[in-house]
N, C-alpha and C. Protein backbone atom coordinates (compact mmCIF):
# COMPACT_ATOMS: atom_id res chain seq x y z
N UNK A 1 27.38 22.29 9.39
CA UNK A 1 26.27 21.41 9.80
C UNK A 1 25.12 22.28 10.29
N UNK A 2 23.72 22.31 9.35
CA UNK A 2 22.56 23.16 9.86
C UNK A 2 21.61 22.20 10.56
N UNK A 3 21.10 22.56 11.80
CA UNK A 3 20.28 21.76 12.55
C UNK A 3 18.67 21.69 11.98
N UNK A 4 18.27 23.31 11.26
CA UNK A 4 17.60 23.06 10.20
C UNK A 4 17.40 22.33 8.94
N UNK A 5 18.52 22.35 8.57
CA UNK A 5 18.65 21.29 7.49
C UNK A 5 18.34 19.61 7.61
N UNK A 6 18.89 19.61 9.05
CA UNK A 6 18.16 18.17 9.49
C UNK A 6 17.58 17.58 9.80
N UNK A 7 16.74 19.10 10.20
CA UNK A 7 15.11 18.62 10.80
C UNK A 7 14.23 18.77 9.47
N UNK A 8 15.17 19.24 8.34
CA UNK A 8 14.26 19.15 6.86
C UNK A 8 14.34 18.02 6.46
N UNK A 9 15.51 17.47 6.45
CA UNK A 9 15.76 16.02 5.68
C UNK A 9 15.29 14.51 6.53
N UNK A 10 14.60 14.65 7.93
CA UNK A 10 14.35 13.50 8.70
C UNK A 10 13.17 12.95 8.10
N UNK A 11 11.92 14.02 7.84
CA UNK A 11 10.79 13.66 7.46
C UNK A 11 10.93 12.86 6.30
N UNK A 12 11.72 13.57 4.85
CA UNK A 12 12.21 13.30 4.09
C UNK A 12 12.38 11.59 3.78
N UNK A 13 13.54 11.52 4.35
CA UNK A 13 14.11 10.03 4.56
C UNK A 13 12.95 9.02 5.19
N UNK A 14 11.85 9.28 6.09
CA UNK A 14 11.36 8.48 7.02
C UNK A 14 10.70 8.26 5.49
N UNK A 15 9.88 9.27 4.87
CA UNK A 15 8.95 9.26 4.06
C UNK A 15 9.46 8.28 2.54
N UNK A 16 10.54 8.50 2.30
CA UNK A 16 11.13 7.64 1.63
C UNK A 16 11.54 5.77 2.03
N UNK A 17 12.22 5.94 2.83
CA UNK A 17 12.13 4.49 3.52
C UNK A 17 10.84 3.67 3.44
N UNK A 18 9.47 4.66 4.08
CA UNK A 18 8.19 3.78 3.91
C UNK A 18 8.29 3.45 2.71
N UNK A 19 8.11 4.29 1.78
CA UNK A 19 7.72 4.07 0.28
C UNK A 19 8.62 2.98 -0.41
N UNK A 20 9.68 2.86 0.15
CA UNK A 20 10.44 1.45 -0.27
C UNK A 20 9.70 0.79 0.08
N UNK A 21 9.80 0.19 1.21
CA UNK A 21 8.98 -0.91 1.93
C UNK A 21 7.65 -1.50 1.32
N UNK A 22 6.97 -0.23 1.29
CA UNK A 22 5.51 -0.54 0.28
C UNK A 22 6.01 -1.26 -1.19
N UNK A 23 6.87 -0.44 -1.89
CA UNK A 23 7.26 -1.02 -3.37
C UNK A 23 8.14 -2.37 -2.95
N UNK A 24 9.14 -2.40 -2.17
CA UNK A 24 9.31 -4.08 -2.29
C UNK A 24 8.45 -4.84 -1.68
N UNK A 25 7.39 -4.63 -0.84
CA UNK A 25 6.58 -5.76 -0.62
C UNK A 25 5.12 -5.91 -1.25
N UNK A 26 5.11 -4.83 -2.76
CA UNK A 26 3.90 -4.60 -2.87
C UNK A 26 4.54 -5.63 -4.44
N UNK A 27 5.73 -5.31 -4.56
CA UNK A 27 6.37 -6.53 -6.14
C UNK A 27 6.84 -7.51 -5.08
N UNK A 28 6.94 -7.90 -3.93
CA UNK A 28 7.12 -9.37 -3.93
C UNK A 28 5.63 -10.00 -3.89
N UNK A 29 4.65 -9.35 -3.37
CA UNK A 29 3.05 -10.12 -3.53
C UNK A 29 2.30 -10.18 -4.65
N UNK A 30 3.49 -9.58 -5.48
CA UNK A 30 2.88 -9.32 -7.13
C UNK A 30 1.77 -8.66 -7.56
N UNK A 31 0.85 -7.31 -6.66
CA UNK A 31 0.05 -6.74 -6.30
C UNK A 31 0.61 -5.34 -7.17
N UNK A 32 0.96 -5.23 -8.01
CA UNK A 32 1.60 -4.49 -9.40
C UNK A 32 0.39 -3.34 -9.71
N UNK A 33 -0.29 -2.19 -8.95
CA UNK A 33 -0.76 -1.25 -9.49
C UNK A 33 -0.21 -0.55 -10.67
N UNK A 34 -0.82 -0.22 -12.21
CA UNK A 34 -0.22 0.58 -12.83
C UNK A 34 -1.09 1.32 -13.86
């Protein structure tokens, strides 16, 4: 277990999670950039 490694992967994940959030609520308002 690297404590570096997990302070690499937090940003990571946070940054991912948003980007869900945006894509399922950006296809449930049907607001479909492409």
């Amino acid at each position: 277990f690297a404590a570096g490694g997990l302070l690499t992967a937090i940003p990571i994940i946070i940054l991912f999670i948003s980007l869900q959030k945006e894509l399922v609520s950006g296809l449930s308002s049907g607001s479909v950039k492409g």
